[in-house]
Protein backbone atom coordinates (compact mmCIF):
# COMPACT_ATOMS: atom_id res chain seq x y z
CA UNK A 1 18.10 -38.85 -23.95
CA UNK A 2 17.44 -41.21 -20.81
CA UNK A 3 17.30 -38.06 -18.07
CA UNK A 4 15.25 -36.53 -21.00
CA UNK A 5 12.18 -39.26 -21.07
CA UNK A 6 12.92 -39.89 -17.01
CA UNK A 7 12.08 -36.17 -16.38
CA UNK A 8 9.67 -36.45 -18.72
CA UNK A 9 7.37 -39.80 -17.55
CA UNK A 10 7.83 -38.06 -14.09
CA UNK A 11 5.60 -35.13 -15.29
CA UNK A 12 3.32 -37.52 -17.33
CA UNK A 13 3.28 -40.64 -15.86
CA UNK A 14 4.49 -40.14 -12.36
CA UNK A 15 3.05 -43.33 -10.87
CA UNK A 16 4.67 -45.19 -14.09
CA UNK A 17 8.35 -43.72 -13.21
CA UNK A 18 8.39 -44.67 -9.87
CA UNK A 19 8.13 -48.31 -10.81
CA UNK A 20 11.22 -51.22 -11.39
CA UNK A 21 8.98 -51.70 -14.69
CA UNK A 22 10.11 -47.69 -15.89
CA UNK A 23 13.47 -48.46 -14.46
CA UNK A 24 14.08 -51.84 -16.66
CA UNK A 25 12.57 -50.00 -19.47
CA UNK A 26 14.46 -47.13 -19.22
CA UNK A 27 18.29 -49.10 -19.06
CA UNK A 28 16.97 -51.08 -21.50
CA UNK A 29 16.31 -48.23 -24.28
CA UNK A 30 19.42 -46.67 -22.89
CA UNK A 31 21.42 -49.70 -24.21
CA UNK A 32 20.33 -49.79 -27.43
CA UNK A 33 22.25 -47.52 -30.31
CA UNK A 34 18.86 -46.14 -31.63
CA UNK A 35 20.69 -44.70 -34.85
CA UNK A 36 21.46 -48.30 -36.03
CA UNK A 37 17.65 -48.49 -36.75
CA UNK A 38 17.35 -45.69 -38.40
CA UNK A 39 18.36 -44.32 -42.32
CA UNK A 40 21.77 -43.09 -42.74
CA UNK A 41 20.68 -39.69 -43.46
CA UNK A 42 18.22 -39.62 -40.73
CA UNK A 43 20.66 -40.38 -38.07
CA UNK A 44 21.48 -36.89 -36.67
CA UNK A 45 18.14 -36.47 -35.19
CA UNK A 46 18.07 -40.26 -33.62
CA UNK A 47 17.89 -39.26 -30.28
CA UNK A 48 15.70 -36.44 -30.54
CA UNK A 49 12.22 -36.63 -29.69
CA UNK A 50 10.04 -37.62 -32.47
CA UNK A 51 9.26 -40.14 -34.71
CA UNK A 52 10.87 -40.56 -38.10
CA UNK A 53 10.48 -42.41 -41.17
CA UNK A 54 11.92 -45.84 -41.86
CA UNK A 55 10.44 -46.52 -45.10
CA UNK A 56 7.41 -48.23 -47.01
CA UNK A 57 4.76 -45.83 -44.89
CA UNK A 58 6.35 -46.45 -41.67
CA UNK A 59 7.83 -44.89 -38.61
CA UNK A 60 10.24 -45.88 -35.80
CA UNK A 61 8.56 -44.46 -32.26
CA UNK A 62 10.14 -42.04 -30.60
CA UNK A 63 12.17 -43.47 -27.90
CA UNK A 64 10.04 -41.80 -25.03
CA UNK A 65 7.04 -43.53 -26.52
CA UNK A 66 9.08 -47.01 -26.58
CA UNK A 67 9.76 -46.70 -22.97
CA UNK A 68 6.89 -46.00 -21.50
CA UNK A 69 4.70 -48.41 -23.33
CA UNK A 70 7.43 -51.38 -22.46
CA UNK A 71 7.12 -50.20 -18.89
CA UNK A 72 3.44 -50.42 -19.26
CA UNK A 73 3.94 -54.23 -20.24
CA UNK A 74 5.18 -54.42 -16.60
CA UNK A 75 7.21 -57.76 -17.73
CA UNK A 76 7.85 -61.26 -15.42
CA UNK A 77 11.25 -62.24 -15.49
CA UNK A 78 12.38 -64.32 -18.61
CA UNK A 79 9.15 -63.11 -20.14
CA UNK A 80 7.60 -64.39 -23.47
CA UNK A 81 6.61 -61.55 -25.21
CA UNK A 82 4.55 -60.54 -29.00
CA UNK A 83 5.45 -57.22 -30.68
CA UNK A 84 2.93 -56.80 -33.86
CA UNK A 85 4.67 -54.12 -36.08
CA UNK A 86 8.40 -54.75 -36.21
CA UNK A 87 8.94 -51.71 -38.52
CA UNK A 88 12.85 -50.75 -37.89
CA UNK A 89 13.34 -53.16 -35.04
CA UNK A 90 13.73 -50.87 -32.73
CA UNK A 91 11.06 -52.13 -30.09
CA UNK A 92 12.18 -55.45 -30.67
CA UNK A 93 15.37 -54.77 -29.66
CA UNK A 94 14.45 -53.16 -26.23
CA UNK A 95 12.40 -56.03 -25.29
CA UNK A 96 15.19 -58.42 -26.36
CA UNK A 97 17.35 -56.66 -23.14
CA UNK A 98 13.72 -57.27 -20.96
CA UNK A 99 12.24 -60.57 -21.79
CA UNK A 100 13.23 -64.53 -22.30
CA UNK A 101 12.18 -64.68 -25.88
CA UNK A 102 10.39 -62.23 -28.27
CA UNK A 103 8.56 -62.85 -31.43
CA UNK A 104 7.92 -59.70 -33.79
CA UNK A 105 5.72 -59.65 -36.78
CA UNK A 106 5.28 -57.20 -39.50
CA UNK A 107 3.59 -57.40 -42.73
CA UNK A 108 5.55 -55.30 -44.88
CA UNK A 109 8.00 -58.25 -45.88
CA UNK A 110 11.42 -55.89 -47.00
CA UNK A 111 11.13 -54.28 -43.25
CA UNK A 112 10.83 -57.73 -41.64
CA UNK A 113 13.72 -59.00 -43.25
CA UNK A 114 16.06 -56.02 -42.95
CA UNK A 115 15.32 -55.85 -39.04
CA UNK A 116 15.80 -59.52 -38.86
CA UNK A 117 19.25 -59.18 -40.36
CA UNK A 118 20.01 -56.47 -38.19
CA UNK A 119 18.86 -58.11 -34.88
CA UNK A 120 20.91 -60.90 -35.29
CA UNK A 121 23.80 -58.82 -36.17
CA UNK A 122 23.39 -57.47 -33.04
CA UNK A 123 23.46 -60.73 -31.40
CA UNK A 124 20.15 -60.85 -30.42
CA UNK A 125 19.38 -64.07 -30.63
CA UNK A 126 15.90 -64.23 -28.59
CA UNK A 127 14.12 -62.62 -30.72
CA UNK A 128 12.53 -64.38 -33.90
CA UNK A 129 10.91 -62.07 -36.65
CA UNK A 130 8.78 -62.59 -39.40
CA UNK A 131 6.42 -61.11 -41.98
CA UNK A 132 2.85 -61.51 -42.10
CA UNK A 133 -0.11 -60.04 -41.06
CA UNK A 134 -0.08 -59.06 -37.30
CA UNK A 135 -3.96 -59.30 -36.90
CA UNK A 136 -3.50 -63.03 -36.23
CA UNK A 137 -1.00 -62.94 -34.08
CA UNK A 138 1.60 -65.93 -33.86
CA UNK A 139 -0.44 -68.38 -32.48
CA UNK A 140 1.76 -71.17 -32.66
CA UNK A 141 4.34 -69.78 -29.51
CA UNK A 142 1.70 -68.59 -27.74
CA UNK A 143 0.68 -67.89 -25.12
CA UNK A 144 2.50 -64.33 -23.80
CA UNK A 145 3.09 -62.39 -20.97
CA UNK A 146 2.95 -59.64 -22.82
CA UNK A 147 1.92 -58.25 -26.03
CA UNK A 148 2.89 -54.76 -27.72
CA UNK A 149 1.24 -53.49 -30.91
CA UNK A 150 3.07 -50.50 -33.06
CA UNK A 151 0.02 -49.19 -34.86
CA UNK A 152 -3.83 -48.16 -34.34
CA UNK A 153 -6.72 -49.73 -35.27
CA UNK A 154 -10.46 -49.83 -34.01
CA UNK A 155 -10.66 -52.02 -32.34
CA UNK A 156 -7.95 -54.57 -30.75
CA UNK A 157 -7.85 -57.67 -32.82
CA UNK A 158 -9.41 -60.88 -30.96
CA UNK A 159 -6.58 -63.61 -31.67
CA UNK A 160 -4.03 -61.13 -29.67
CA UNK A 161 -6.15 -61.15 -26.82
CA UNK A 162 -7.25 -65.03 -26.79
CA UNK A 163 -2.85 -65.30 -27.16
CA UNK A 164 -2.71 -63.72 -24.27
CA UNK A 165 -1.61 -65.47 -20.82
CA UNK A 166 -4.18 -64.86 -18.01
CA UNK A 167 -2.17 -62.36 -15.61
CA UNK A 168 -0.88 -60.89 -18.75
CA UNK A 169 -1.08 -57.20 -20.32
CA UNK A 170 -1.52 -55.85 -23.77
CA UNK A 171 -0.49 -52.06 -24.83
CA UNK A 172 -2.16 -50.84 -27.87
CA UNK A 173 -3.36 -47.64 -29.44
CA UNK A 174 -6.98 -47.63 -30.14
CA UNK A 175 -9.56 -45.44 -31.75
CA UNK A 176 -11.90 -44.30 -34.59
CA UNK A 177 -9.44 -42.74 -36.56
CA UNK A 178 -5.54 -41.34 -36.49
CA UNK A 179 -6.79 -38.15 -34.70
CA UNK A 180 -8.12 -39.64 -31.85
CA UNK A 181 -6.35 -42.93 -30.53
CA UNK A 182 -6.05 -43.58 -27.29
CA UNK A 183 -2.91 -45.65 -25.87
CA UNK A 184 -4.94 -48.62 -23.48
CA UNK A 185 -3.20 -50.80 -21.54
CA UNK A 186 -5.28 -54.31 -21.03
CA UNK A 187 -4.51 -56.99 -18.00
CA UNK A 188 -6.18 -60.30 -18.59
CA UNK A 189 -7.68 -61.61 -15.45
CA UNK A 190 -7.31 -65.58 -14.23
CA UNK A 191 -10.97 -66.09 -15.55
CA UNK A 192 -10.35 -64.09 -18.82
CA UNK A 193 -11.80 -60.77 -17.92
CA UNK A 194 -10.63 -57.95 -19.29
CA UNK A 195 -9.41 -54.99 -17.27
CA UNK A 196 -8.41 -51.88 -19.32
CA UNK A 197 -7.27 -48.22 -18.83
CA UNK A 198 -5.93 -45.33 -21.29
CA UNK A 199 -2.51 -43.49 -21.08
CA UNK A 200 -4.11 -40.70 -22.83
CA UNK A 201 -3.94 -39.59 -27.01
CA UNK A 202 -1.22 -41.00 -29.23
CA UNK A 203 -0.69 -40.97 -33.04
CA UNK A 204 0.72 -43.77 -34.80
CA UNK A 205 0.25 -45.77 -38.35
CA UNK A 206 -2.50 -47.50 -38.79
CA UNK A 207 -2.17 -50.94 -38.26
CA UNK A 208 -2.98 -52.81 -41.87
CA UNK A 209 -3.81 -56.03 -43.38
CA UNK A 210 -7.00 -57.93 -41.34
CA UNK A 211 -6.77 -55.19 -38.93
CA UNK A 212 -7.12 -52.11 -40.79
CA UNK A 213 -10.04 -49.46 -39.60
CA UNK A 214 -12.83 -48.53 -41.48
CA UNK A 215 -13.57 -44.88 -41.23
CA UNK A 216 -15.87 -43.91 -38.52
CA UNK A 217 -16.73 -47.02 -36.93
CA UNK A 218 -20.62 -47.09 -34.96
CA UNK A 219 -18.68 -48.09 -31.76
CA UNK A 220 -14.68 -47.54 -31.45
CA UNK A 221 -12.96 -49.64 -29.11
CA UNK A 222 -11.14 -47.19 -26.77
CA UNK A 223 -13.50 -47.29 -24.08
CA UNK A 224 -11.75 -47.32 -20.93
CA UNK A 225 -12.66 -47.82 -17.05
CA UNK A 226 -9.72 -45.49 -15.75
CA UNK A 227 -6.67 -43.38 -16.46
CA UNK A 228 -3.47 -45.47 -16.32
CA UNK A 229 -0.82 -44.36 -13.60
């Protein structure tokens, strides 16, 4: 599986791969079991490439997906970092190899407590998960380095971005509708500016609760100055 997303982020993302970001990402989802997040009878395909249900509506990413977007993050050492959409734990679990501490939220309460169980049977004890709605953030351990969000929506909720540590970076897939999401990648600037680029069409659930898209919005949020890598 890890030559499989290296050969494959070399094609897509060259300029990505050849960073120490790819390279930490990369160990890092090569040291996690991936099946342990998964279904029982689901397990056989938990290192091929895809996504696969967990349950309740949601998905676990498939680990090429997981990699690059942590590399994209482009985490400081001991970094401090916000995952919104916990789902299996999965993501969670790579940053926990990556980062100081990581605090995960997801608002479908039975998934947030089985992944919390799990993590910390895993002993991983930096990462703190709860359930609730991931539009607001945790605002109360912020601010982050870095900030991750599992599902689309419009437009990228403002409390993730005001969380957000000036020299830091969001990763989040944004657009109109399922169809047509883009993944951006946004660096806050020392004075609060925004800087933000696309790596290109994903798919994933739509994010829910505060967040959740209308159809069609006048003006989707995807707009973006460059390409990433």
């Amino acid at each position: 599986m890890v030559g499989r997303i290296r050969r494959t982020a070399r094609r897509e993302y060259p300029k990505l791969a050849a960073t120490p970001a790819f390279r930490n990402a990369l160990r890092a989802v090569g040291g996690v079991r991936r099946e342990l997040f998964m279904p029982e009878s689901d397990r056989a395909q938990a290192y091929e490439d895809t996504p696969l249900p967990i349950g309740y509506g949601q998905t676990i990413s498939d680990a090429y997906i997981v990699t690059v977007m942590t590399a994209a993050l482009n985490l400081p050492p001991h970094a401090h970092v916000l995952e919104v959409g916990t789902g299996s734990g999965y993501q969670a679990a790579v940053l926990s190899g990556l980062a100081g501490t990581v605090h995960s939220i997801e608002i479908v309460a039975p998934l947030a407590d089985r992944a919390k169980t799990l993590l910390a049977s895993l002993g991983m004890t930096n990462v703190t998960v709860r359930a609730g709605d991931g539009f607001l953030g945790w605002p109360e351990a912020a601010p982050y380095d870095g900030v991750i969000v599992t599902a689309g929506a419009a437009e990228i909720p403002p409390p993730l971005i005001a969380q957000l540590k000036p020299g830091g970076t969001l990763v989040m897939p944004i657009g109109p509708e399922w169809p047509l999401e883009q993944l951006l990648v946004v660096r806050k600037a020392a004075d609060g500016t925004l800087d933000r680029c696309s790596m290109g069409p994903v798919m994933f659930v739509p994010l829910t609760g505060r967040g959740e898209r209308v159809r069609n919005p006048a003006e989707p949020d995807n707009r973006a100055t460059a390409a990433c890598f």
